[in-house]
Each structure stands twice: as structure tokens, then as C-alpha cells.
Protein backbone atom coordinates (compact mmCIF):
# COMPACT_ATOMS: atom_id res chain seq x y z
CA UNK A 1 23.37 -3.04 -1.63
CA UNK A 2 26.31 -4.98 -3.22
CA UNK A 3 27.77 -5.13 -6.59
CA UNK A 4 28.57 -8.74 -7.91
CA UNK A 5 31.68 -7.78 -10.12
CA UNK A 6 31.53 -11.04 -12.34
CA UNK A 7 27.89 -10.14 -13.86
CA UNK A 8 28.22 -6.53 -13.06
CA UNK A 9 24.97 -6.42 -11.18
CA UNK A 10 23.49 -4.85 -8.37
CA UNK A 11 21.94 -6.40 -5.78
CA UNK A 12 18.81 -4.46 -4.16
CA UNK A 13 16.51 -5.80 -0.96
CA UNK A 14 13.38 -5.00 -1.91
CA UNK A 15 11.13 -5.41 1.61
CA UNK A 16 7.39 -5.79 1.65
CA UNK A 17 5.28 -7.15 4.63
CA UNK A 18 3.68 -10.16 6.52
CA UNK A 19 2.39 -13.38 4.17
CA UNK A 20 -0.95 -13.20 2.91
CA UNK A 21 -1.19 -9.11 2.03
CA UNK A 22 -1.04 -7.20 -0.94
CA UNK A 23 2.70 -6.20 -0.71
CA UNK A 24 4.70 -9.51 -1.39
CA UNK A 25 2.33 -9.56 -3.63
CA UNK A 26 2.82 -6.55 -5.50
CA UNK A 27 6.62 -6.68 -4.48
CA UNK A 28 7.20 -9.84 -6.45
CA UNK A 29 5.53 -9.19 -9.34
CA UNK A 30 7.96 -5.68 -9.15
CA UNK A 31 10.96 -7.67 -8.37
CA UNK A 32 10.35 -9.88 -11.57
CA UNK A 33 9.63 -7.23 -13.75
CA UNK A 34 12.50 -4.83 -12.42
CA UNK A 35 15.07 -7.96 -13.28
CA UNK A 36 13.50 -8.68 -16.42
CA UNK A 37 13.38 -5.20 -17.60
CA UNK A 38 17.06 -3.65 -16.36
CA UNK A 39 19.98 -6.28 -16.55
CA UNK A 40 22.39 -4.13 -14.52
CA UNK A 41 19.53 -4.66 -11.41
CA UNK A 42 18.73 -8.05 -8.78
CA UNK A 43 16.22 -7.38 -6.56
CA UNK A 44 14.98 -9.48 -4.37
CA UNK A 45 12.16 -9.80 -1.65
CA UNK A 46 12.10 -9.86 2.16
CA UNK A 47 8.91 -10.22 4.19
CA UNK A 48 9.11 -7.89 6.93
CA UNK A 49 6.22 -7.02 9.43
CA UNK A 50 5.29 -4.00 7.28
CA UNK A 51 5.29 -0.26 6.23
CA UNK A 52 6.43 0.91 9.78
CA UNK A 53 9.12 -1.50 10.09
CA UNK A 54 9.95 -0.91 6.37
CA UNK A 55 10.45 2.48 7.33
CA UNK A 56 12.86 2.08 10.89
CA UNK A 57 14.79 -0.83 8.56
CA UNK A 58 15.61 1.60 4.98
CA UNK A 59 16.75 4.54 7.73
CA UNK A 60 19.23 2.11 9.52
CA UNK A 61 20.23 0.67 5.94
CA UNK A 62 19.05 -3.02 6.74
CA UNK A 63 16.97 -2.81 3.14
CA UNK A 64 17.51 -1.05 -0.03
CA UNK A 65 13.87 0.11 -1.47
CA UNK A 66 10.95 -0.96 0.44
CA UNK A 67 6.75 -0.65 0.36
CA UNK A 68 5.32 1.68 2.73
CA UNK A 69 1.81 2.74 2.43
CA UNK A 70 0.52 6.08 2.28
CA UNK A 71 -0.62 6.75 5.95
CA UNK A 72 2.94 5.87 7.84
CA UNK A 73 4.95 7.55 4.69
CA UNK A 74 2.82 10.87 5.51
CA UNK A 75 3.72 10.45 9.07
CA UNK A 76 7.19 10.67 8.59
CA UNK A 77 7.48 12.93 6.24
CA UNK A 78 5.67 15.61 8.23
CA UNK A 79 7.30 14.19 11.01
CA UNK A 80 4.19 13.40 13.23
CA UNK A 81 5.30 11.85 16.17
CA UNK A 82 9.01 11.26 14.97
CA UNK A 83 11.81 13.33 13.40
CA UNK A 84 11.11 14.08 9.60
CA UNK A 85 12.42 10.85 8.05
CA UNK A 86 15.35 11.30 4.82
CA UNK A 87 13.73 8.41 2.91
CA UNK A 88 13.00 9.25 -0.64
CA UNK A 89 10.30 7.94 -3.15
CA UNK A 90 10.91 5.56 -6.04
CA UNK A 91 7.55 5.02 -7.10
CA UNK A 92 3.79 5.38 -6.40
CA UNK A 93 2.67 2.26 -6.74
CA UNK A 94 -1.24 2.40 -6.33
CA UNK A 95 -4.07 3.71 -4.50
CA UNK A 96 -5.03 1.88 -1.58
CA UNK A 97 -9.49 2.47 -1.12
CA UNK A 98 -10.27 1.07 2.20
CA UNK A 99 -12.95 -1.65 3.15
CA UNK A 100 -14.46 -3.80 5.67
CA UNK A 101 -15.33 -6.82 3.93
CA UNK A 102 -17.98 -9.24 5.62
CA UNK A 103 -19.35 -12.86 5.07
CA UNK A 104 -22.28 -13.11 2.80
CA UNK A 105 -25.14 -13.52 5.69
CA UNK A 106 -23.56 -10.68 7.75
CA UNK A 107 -26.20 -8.30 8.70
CA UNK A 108 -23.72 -5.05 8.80
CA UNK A 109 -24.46 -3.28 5.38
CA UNK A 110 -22.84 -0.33 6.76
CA UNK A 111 -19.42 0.82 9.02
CA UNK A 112 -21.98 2.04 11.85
CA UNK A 113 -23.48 -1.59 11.86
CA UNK A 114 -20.10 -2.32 12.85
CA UNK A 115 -19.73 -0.11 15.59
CA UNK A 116 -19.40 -2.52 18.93
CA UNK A 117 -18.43 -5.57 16.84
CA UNK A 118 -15.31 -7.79 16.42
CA UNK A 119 -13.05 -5.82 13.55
CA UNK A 120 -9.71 -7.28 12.30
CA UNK A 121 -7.55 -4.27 11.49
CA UNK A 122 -4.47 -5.70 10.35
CA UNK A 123 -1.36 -6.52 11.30
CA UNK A 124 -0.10 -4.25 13.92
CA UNK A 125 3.13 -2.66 12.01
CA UNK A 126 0.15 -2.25 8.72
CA UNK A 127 -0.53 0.95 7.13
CA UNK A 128 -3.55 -0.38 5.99
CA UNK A 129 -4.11 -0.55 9.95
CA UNK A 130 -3.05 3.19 9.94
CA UNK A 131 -5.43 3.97 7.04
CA UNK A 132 -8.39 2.28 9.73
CA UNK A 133 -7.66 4.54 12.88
CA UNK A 134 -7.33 7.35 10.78
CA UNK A 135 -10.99 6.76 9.09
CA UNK A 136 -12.31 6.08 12.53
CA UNK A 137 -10.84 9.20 13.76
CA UNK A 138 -12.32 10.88 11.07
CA UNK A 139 -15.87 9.63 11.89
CA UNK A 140 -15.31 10.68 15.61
CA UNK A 141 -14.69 7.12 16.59
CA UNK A 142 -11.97 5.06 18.24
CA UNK A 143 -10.48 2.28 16.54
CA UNK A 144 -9.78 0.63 19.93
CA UNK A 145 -12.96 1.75 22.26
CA UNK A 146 -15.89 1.97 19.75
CA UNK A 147 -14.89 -1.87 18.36
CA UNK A 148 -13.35 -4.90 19.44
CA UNK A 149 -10.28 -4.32 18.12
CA UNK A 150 -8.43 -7.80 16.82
CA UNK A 151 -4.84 -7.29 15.73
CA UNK A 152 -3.54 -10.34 12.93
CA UNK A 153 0.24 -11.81 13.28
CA UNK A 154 -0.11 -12.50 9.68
CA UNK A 155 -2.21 -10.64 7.16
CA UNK A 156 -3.62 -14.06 5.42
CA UNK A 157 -5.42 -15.03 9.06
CA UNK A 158 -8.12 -12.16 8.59
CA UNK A 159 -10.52 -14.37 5.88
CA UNK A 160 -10.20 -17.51 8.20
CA UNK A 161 -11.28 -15.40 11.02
CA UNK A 162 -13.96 -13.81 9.09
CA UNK A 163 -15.32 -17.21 8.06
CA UNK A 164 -15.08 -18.81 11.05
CA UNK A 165 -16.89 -16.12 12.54
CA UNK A 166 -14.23 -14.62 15.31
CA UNK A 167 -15.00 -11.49 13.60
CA UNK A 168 -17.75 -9.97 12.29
CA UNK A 169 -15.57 -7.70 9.29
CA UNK A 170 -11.63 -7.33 8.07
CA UNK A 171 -10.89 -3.90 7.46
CA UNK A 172 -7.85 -3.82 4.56
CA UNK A 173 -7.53 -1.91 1.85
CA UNK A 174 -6.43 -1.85 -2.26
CA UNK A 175 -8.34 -3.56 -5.36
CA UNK A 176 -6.80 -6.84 -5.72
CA UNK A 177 -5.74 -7.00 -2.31
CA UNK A 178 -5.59 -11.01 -1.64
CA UNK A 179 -7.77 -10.61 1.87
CA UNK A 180 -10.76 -9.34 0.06
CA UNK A 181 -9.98 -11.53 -2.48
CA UNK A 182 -10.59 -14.90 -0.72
CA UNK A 183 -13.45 -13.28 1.13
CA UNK A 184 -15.43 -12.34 -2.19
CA UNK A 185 -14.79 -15.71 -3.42
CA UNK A 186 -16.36 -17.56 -0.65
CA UNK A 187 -19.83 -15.52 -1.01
CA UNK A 188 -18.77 -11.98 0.74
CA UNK A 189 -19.10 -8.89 0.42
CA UNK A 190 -17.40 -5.52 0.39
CA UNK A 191 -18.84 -2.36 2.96
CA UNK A 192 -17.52 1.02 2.12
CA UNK A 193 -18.32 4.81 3.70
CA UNK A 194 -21.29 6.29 2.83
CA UNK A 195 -20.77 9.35 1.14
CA UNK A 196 -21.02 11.94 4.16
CA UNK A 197 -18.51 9.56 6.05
CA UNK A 198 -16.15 10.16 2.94
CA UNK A 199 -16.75 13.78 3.54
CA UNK A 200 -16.12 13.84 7.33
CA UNK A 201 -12.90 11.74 6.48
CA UNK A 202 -11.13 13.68 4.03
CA UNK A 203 -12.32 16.92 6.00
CA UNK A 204 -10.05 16.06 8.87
CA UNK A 205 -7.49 14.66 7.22
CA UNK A 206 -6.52 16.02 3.80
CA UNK A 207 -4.34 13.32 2.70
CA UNK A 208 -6.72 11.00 2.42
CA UNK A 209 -8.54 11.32 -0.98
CA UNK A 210 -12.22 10.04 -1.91
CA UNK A 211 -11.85 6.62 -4.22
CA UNK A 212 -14.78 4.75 -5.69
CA UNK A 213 -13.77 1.00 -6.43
CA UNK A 214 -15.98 -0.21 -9.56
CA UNK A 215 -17.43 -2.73 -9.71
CA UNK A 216 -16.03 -5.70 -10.91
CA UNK A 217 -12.63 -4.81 -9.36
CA UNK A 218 -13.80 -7.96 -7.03
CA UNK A 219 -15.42 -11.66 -7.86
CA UNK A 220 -18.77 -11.00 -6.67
CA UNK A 221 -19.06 -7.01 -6.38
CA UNK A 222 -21.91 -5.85 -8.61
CA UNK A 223 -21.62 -2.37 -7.32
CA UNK A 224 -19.15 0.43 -7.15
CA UNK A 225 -17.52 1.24 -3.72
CA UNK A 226 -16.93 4.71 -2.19
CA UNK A 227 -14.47 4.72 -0.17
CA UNK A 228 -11.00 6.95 1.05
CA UNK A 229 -7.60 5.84 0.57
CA UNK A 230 -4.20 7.22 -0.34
CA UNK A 231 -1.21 6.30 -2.54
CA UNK A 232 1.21 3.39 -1.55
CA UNK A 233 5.34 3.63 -2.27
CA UNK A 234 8.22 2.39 -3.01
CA UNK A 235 10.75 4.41 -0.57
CA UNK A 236 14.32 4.21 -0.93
CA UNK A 237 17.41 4.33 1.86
CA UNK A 238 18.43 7.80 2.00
CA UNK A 239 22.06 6.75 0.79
CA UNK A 240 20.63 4.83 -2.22
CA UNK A 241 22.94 5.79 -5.05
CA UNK A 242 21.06 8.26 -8.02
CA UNK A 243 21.52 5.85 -10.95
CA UNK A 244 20.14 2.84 -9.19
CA UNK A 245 16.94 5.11 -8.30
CA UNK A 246 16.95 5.87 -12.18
CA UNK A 247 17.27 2.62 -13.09
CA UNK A 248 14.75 1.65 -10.92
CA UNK A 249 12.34 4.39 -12.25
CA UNK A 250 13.08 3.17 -15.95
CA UNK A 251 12.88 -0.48 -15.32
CA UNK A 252 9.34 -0.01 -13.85
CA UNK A 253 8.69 2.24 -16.64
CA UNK A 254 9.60 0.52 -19.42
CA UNK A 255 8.63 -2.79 -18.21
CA UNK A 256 4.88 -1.72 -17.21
CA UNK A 257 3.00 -3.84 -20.20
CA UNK A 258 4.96 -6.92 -17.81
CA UNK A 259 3.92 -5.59 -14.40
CA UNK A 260 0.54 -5.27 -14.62
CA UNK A 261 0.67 -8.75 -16.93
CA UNK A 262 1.54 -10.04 -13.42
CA UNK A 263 -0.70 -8.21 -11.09
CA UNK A 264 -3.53 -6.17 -12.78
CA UNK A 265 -3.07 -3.53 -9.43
CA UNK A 266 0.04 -2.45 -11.14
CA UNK A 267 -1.93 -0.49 -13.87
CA UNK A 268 -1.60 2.40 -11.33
CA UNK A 269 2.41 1.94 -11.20
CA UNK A 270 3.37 4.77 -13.71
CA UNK A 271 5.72 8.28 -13.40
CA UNK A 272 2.74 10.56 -13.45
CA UNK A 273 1.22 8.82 -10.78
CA UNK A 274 4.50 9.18 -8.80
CA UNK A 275 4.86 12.75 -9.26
CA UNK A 276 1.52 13.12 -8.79
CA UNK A 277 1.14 11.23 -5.27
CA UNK A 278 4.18 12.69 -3.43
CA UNK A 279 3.24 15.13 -0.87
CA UNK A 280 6.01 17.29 -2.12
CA UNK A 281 9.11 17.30 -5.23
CA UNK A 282 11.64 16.81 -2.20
CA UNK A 283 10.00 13.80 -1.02
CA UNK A 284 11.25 12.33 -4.46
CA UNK A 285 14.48 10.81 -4.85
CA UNK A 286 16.93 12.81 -7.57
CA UNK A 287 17.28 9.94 -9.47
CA UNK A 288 13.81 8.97 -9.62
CA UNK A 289 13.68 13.20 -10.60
CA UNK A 290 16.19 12.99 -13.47
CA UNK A 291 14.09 10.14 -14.97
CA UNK A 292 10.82 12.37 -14.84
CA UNK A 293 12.34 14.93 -16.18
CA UNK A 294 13.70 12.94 -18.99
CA UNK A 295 10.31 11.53 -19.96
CA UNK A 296 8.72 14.98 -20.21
CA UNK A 297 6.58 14.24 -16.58
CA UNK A 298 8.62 16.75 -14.95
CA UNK A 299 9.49 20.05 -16.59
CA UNK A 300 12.43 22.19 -15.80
């Protein structure tokens, strides 16, 4: 972070993830609407390779706030497989229901019809990868063993490799994520869990919640969804001072009407929804807190 002292600004690195997913998307629109909103703020986007990176780049200071999704943020906050990580949350940003989506004269009308079959999963540092091992896991399956596993450099390859037929279904994950998107639009369709899969899922793993997309939410999708998902974030360097994380809170706040102007997926990008979505109060940055608090979300 750096302060330009002639327009008494602060400069913030927002990152996000590969080309092609839902994050630059959803970080740009942010970005705009953060630098429209609060004057004092100038954030600006970095592609990165995603929400695990994200995370290993806002602990060694290398970016400012970043997106992580839900499954990798859980992981190192309970501190599976790591040390418990200091990063704090800015914002929820929105639930993330995840999908296969297939081409239009696929015969797989179902996640066991996919069982044995090319999957694309995602880039590898995803956590809408994460969210797929953990729903496999949850259905007694391997994400690796029980498919052929296909791993993207870039999340915008998975709807070429869909139509081209290298794989029979893209797993991702979000309603207006841009994979689905151009799938849907060339003829697709979406497959969800059925709803004793949800109930298997969320049984193992608590932090993943049941989510029904409607219908509509896609070009194409005359029927609602059931699926399992959890909330994405914006996290925050550990050292990020408390009135930038207010600002940040308040710009996103205030300038909601503009946010989901830009990307309808912001609708979910609101205070209630942030307090709401961390796993615990602590997990919140103070300044994000204070701003709660202020707005009557938080009491006390």
C-alpha cells in the first residue's frame, strides 16, 4: 500500500485470479465502484493464479485485499493443513453454488453419469477446484481416481474444451460465473446434485451450505438448480491499516446500487451478508467491525 501525497490517495492491490473466471470479473467491477464511491481510495487489479495464491501473497504483503473463495479461506482459518492464517475479511462477496455444466447433446443428466468421464476442475490454485474435491469427497468419491481429472492453466479454456469435446463437463461454480456463461449460450446446460447428494455433502462437511440457483440466473436454464456452495471474500493483509478496511467496507456499501449496475452477482455484496458468512467475529477485520457496528449490523 502507498500513499500518493499530491492527491492524498491510497493506493490498494486488489488481486483476483486467472483470465476468463468470475473474479477479475467481480474484482473490476469492485475496483470501479470502490474508486468511484471513496475518493481517498485507488485500487487496482492483479491477476494472480487464484484464492490459494491470493492467500500465500496478502500473508507475505505482496497484495493489499484479495478474493479468496470460501473453501481455501475455511482452510486457513481452521488451519487445516497449515498454521491458522492472520488474514482478515473485508467483505462477503457472494455465494458460490457449484455445477458441472455440459454441451447440449451430452447424455450425463446427472454427477454419477459423470463418474469415469473427462471433468475440467479448474485451475489448479481455484477454490472453485477446492469446492469440487470437497463435493466428491462428500459423495465418497475421488476427484482424481473416480474421473479423469483435467486441470485448466487459464479458467476461460474450460468452454473451448467442453465444446470441442476434450471433456465431457466443467465443474465451476457462482451465478454469473463467465464459464457457464459461454457454455449456456452455445446450447448447454447446467447439472447440479440431486437432493440426497446435497445431503451427503453438507453432512460431511458443514461449511458447505445447500443453494438452489433459479432459474433464469443462466441464458437457457428453465429450471432451478440444487446445488452446495459457500461464501466467497474479500481478505485483507493482516497489517492492513483499520480506516482503509472501513473505507473499504463503506465504499462497497454505499456504492452497491453501482456494483451490482456492473455485475448483477454483486447483489449478494452487502454487510449482513459479511457478518453473516464469516465463520467467526475474529475472522473479521476491526475496521470492517467498526463499520458494522456503525450501520446497526453489528450490535455492541
Amino acid at each position: 500500500m502507498m500513499t500518493n501525497d499530491n492527491t492524498q490517495t491510497t493506493d490498494i492491490v486488489l488481486g483476483t485470479a486467472t483470465p476468463g473466471g468470475g473474479f477479475p470479473l467481480f474484482g473490476g467491477a469492485a475496483a470501479d465502484t470502490i474508486n468511484e464511491t471513496e475518493p481517498s481510495l485507488n485500487v487496482a487489479t492483479r491477476n494472480t493464479k487464484g484464492s490459494a495464491e491470493n492467500i500465500g501473497l496478502l500473508e507475505k504483503g505482496d497484495l493489499d485485499i484479495a478474493l479468496v473463495a470460501g473453501e481455501p479461506a475455511y482452510e486457513a482459518f481452521a488451519g487445516i493443513g497449515r498454521p491458522r492464517t492472520p488474514l482478515k475479511i473485508v467483505s462477503a462477496i457472494y455465494s458460490s453454488p457449484g455445477m458441472f455444466a455440459v454441451r447440449g447433446d451430452s447424455p450425463a443428466h446427472s454427477l454419477s453419469d459423470l463418474v469415469g468421464k473427462p471433468i475440467a476442475w479448474g485451475t489448479h490454485a481455484s477454490g472453485i477446484t477446492l469446492l469440487g474435491r470437497y463435493v466428491a469427497d462428500g459423495l465418497g468419491l475421488d476427484r482424481d481416481k473416480d474421473f479423469k481429472a483435467s486441470y485448466l492453466d487459464k479458467a476461460g479454456d474450460g468452454p473451448v474444451m467442453v465444446a470441442d469435446g476434450r471433456v465431457a463437463a466443467l465443474w465451476g461454480a457462482g451465478i454469473g460465473w463467465p464459464g457457464f456463461t459461454a457454455i449456456m449460450k452455445a446450447g448447454g446446460r447446467l447439472i447440479g446434485l440431486t437432493s440426497e447428494e446435497v445431503a451427503r455433502v453438507t453432512a460431511k462437511h458443514n461449511f458447505i451450505k445447500p443453494i438452489v440457483v433459479p432459474a433464469g440466473a443462466y441464458e437457457g436454464q428453465n429450471e432451478p438448480v440444487n446445488s452446495v456452495g459457500s461464501w466467497s471474500y474479500i481478505l485483507a493483509r493482516p497489517t492492513l491499516d483499520d480506516s482503509v478496511a472501513y473505507r473499504l467496507a463503506k465504499a462497497l456499501h454505499v456504492g452497491h446500487p453501482g456494483l451490482v449496475n456492473r455485475l448483477a452477482q454483486g447483489a449478494e455484496t452487502r454487510p449482513e451478508n459479511t457478518l453473516a458468512a464469516a465463520p467467526s467475529v475474529d475472522n473479521i477485520h476491526p475496521g470492517v467491525v467498526r463499520y458494522l457496528r456503525e450501520i446497526g449490523v453489528m450490535r455492541g
